[in-house]
N, C-alpha and C. Protein backbone atom coordinates (compact mmCIF):
# COMPACT_ATOMS: atom_id res chain seq x y z
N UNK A 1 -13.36 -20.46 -2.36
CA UNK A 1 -12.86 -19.51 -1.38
C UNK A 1 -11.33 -19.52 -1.35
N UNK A 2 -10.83 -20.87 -1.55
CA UNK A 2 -9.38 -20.46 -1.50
C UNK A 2 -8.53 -20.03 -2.66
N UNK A 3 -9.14 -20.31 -3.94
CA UNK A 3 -8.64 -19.33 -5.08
C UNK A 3 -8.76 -18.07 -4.96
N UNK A 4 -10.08 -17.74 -4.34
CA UNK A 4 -9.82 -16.08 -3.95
C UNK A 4 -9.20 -15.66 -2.72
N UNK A 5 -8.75 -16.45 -1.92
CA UNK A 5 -8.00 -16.13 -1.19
C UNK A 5 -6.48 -15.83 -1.46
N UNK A 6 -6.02 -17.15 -2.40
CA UNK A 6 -4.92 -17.02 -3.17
C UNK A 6 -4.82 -15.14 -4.35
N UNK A 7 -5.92 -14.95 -4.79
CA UNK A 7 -5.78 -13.80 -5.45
C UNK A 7 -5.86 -12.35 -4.79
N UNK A 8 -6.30 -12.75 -3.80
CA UNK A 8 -6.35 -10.75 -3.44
C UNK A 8 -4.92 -11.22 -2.63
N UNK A 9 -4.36 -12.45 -1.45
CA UNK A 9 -3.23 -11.99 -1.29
C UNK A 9 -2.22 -11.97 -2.09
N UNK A 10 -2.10 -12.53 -3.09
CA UNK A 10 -1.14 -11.69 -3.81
C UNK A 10 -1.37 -9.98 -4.83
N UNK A 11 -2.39 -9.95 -4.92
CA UNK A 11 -3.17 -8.85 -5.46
C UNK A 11 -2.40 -7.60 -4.05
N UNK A 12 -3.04 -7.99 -3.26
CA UNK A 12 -2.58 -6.95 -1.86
C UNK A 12 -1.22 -6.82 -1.70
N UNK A 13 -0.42 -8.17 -1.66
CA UNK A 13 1.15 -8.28 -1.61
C UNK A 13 1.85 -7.58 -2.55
N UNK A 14 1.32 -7.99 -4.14
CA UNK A 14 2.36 -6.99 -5.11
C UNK A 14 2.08 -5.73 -4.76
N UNK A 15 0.73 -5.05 -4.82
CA UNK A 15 0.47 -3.23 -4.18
C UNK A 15 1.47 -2.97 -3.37
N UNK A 16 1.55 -3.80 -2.24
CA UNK A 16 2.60 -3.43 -1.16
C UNK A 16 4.04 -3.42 -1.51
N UNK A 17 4.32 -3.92 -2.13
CA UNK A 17 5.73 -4.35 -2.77
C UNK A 17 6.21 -3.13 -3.76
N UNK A 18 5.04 -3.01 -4.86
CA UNK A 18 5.22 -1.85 -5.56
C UNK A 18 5.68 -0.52 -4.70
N UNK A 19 4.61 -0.17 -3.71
CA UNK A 19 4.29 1.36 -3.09
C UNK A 19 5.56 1.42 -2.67
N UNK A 20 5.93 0.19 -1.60
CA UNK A 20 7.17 0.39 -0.95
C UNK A 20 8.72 0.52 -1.97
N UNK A 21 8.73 -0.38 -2.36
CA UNK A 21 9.62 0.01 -3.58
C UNK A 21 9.57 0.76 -4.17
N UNK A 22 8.97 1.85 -4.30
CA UNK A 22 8.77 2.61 -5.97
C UNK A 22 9.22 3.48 -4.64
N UNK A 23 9.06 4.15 -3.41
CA UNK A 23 9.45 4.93 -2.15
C UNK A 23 10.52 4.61 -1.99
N UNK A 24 11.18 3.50 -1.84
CA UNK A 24 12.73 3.47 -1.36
C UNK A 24 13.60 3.40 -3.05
N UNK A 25 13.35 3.13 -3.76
CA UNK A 25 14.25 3.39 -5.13
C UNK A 25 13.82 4.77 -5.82
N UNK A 26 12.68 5.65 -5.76
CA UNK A 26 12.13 6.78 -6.48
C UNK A 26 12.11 6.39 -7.63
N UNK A 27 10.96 5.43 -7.59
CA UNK A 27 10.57 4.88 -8.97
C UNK A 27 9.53 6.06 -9.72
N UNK A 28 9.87 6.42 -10.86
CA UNK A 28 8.26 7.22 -10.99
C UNK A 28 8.76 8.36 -10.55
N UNK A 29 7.45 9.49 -11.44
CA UNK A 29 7.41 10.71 -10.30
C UNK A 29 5.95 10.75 -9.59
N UNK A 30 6.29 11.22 -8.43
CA UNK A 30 5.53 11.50 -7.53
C UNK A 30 4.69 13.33 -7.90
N UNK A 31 3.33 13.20 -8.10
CA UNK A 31 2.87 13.84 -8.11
C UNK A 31 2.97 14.77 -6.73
N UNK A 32 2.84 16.03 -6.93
CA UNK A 32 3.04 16.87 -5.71
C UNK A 32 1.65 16.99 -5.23
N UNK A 33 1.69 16.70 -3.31
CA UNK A 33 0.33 16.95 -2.78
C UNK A 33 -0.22 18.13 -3.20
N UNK A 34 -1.42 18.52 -3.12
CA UNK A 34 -2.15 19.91 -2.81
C UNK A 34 -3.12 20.04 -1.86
N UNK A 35 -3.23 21.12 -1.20
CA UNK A 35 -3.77 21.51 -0.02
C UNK A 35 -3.92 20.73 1.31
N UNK A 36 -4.55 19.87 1.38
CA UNK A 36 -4.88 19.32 3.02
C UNK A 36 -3.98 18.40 3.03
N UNK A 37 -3.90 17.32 2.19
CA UNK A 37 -2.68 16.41 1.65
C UNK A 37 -1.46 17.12 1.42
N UNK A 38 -1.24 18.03 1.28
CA UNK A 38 0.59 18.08 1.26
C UNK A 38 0.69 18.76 2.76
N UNK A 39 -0.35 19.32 3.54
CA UNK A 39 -0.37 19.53 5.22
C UNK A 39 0.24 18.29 5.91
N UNK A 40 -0.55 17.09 5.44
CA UNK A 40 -0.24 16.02 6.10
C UNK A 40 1.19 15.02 5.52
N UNK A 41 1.14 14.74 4.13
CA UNK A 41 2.30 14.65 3.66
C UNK A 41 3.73 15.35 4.54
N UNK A 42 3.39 17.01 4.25
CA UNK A 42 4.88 17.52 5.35
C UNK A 42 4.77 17.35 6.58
N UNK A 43 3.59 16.70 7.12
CA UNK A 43 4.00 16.35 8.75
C UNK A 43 4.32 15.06 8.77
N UNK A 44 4.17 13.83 7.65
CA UNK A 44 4.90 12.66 7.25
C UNK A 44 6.42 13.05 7.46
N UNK A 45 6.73 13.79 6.48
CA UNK A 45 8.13 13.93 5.69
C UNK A 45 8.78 14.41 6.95
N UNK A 46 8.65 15.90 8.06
CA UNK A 46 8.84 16.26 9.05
C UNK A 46 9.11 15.60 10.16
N UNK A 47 8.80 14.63 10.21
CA UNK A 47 8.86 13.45 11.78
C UNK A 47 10.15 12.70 11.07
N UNK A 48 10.65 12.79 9.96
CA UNK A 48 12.07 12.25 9.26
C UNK A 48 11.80 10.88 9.45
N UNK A 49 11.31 9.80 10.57
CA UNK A 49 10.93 8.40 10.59
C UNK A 49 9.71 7.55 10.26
N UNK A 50 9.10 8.54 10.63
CA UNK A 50 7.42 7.64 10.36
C UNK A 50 7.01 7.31 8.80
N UNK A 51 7.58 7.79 7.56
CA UNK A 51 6.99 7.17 6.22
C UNK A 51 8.21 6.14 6.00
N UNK A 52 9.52 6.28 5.90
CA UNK A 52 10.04 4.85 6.25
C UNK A 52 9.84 4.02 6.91
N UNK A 53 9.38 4.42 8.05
CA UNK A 53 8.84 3.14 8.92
C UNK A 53 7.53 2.24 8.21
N UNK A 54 6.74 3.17 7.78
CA UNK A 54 5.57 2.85 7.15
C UNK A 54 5.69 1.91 5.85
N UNK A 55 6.57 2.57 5.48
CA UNK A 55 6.92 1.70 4.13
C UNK A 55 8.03 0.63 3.67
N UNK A 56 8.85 0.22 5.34
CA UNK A 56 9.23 -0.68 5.53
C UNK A 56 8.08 -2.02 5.94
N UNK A 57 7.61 -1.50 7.23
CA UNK A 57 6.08 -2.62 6.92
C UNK A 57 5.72 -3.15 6.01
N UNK A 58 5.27 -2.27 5.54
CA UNK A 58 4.61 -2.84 3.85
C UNK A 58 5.38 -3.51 3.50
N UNK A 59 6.36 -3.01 3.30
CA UNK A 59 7.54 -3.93 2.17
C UNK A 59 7.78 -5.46 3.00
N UNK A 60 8.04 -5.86 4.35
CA UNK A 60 7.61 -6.74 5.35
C UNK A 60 6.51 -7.66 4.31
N UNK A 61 5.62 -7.04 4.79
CA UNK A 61 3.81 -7.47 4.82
C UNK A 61 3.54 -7.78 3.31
N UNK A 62 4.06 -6.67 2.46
CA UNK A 62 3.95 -7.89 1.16
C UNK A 62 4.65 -8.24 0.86
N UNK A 63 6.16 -8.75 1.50
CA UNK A 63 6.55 -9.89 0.78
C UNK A 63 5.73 -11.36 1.88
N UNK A 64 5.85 -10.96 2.96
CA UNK A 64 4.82 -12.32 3.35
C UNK A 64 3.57 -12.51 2.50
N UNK A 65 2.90 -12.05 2.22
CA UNK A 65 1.65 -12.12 1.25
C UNK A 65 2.18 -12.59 0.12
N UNK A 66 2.98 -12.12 -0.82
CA UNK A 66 3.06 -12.72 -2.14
C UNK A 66 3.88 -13.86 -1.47
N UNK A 67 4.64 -14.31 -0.73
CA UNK A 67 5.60 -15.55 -0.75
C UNK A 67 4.54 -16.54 -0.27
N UNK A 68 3.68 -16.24 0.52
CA UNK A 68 2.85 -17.27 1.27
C UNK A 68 3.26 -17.31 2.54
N UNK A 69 4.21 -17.28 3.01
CA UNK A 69 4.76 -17.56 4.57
C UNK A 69 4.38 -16.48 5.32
N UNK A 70 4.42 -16.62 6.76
CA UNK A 70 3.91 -15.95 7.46
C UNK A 70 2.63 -14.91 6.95
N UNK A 71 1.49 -15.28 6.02
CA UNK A 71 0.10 -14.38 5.56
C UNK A 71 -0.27 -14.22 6.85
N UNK A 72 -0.84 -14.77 7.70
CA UNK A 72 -1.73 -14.59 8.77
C UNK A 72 -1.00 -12.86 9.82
N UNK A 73 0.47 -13.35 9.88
CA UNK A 73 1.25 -12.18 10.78
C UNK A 73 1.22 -11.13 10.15
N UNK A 74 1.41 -11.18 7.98
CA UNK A 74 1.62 -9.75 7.37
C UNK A 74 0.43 -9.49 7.40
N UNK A 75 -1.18 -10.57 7.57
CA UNK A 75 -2.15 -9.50 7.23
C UNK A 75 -2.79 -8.34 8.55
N UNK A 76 -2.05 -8.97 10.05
CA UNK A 76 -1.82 -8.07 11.30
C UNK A 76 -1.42 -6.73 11.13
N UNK A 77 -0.41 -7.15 10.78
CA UNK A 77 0.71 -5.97 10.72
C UNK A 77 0.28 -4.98 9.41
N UNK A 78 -0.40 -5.73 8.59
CA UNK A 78 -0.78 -4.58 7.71
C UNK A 78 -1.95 -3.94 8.47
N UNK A 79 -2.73 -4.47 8.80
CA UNK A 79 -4.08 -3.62 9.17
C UNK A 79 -3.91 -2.46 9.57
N UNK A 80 -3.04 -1.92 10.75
CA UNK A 80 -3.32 -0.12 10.84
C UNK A 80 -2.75 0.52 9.78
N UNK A 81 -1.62 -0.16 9.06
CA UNK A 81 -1.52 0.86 7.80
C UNK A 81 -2.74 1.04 6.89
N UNK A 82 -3.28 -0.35 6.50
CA UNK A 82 -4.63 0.04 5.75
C UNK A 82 -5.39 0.80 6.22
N UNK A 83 -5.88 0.75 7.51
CA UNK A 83 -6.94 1.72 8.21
C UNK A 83 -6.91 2.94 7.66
N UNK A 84 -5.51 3.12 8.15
CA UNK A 84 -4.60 5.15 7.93
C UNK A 84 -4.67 5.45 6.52
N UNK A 85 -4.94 4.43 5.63
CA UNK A 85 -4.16 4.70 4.33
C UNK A 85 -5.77 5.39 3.55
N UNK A 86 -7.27 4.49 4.42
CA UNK A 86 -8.24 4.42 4.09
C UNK A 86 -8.69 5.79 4.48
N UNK A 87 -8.44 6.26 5.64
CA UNK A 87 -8.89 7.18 6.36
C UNK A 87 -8.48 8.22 5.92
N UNK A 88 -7.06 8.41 5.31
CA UNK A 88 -6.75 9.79 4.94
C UNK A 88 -7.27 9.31 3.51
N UNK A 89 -7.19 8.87 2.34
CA UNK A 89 -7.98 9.07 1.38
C UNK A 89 -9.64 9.20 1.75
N UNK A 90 -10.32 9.02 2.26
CA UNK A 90 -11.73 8.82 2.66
C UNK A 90 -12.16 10.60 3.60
N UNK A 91 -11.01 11.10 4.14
CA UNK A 91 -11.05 12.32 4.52
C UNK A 91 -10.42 13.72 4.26
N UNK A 92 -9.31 13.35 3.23
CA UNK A 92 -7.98 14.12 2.88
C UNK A 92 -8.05 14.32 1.35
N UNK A 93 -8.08 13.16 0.82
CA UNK A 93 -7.95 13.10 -0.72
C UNK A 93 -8.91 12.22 -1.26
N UNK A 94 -10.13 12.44 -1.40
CA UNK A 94 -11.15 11.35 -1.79
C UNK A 94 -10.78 10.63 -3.50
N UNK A 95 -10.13 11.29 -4.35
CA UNK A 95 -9.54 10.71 -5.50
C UNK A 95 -9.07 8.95 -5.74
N UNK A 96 -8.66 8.62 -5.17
CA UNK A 96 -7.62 7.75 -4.61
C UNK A 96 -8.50 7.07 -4.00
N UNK A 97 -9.45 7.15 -3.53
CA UNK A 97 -10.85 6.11 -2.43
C UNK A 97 -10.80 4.92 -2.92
N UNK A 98 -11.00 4.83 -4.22
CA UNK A 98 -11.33 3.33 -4.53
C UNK A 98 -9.84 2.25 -4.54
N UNK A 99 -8.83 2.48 -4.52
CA UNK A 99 -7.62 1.83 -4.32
C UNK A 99 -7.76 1.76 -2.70
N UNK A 100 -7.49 2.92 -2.00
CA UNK A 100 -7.70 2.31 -0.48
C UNK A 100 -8.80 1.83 0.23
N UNK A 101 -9.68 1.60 -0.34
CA UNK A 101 -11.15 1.01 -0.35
C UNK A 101 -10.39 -0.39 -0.52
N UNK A 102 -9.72 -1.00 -1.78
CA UNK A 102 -9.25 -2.43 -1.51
C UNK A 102 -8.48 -2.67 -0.96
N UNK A 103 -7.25 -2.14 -0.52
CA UNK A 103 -6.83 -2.20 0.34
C UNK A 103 -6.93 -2.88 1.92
N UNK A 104 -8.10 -1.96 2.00
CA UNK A 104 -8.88 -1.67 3.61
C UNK A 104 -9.46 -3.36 3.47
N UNK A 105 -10.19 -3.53 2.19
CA UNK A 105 -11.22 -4.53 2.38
C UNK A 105 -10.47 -5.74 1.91
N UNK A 106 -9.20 -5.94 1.36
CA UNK A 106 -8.44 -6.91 0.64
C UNK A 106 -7.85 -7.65 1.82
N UNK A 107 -7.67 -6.64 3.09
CA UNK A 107 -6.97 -7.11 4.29
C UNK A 107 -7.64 -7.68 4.84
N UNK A 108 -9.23 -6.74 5.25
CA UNK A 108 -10.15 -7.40 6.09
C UNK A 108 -10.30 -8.91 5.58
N UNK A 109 -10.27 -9.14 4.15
CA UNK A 109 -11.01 -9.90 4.12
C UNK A 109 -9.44 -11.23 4.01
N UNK A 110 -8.53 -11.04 4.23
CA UNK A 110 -7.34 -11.88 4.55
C UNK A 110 -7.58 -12.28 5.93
N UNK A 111 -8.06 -11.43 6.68
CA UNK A 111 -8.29 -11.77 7.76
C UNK A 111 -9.30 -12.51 8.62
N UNK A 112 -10.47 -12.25 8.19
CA UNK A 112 -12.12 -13.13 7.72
C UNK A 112 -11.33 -14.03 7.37
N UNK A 113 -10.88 -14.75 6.29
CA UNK A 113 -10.56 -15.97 5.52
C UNK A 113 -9.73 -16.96 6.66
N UNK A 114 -8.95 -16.17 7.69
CA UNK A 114 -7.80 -16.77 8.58
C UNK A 114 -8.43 -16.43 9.59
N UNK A 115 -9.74 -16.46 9.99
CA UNK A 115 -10.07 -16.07 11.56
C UNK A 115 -10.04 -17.01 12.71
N UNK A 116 -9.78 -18.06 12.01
CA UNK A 116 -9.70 -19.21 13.15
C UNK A 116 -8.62 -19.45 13.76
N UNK A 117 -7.21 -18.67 12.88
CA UNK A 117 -5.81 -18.94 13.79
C UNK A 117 -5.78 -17.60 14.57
N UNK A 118 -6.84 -16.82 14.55
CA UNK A 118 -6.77 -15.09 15.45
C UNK A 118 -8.08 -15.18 16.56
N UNK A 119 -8.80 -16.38 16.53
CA UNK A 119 -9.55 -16.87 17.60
C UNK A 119 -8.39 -16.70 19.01
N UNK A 120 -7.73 -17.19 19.23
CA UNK A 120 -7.06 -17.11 20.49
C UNK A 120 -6.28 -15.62 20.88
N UNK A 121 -6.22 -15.01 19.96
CA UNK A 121 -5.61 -13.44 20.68
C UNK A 121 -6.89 -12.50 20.59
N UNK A 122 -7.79 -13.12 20.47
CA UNK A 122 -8.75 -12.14 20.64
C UNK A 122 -10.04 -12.90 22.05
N UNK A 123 -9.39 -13.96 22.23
CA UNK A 123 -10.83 -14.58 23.20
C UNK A 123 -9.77 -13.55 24.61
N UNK A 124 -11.41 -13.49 25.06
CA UNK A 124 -10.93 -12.75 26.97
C UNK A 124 -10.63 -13.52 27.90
């Protein structure tokens, strides 16, 4: 269990590292949305803060994941991005499903693996 724990967080950490980086340097070209996805894309791009914000997180969240320090806080802080990331591929752009499919489940399961230090913010 803890070799695979060791592999999806860094597996999850470099993704994050990449996405966010390849967004703040314009690594690559970016394929242009079409139809329901570039709706939502320009209401990203339109709010001028919310995909930097988004992709500062990440960039956060995996470098805690690949360094090792603080995993338990980046795999928090990642979770609603995974959710969102799952949800609009799973409803928007189904192409792309199986990357935010690990994502979604690479976190959950960072989090399963560490549930005993998230026992206390979750007891009533």
């Amino acid at each position: 269990m803890k070799i695979t724990t060791i592999i999806v967080r860094v597996l999850l950490g470099a993704l994050m590292l990449f996405a966010s980086i390849s967004y703040f340097f314009n690594l690559g070209e970016q394929p242009e949305p079409t139809g329901d996805m570039a709706t939502v894309m320009g209401g990203f791009m339109a709010t001028k803060y919310l995909f930097p914000l988004i992709k500062t997180v990440e960039l956060l969240a995996g470098l805690m994941l690949v360094s090792g320090k603080f995993v338990k806080l980046g795999a928090i802080i990642l979770l609603p991005v995974s959710v969102n990331i799952f949800l609009i591929h799973a409803f928007i752009a189904p192409a792309d499903l199986p990357i935010a499919a690990f994502v979604l489940f690479a976190n959950l399961f960072l989090i399963y693996a560490n549930w005993d230090s998230y026992k206390e913010i979750v007891k009533p």
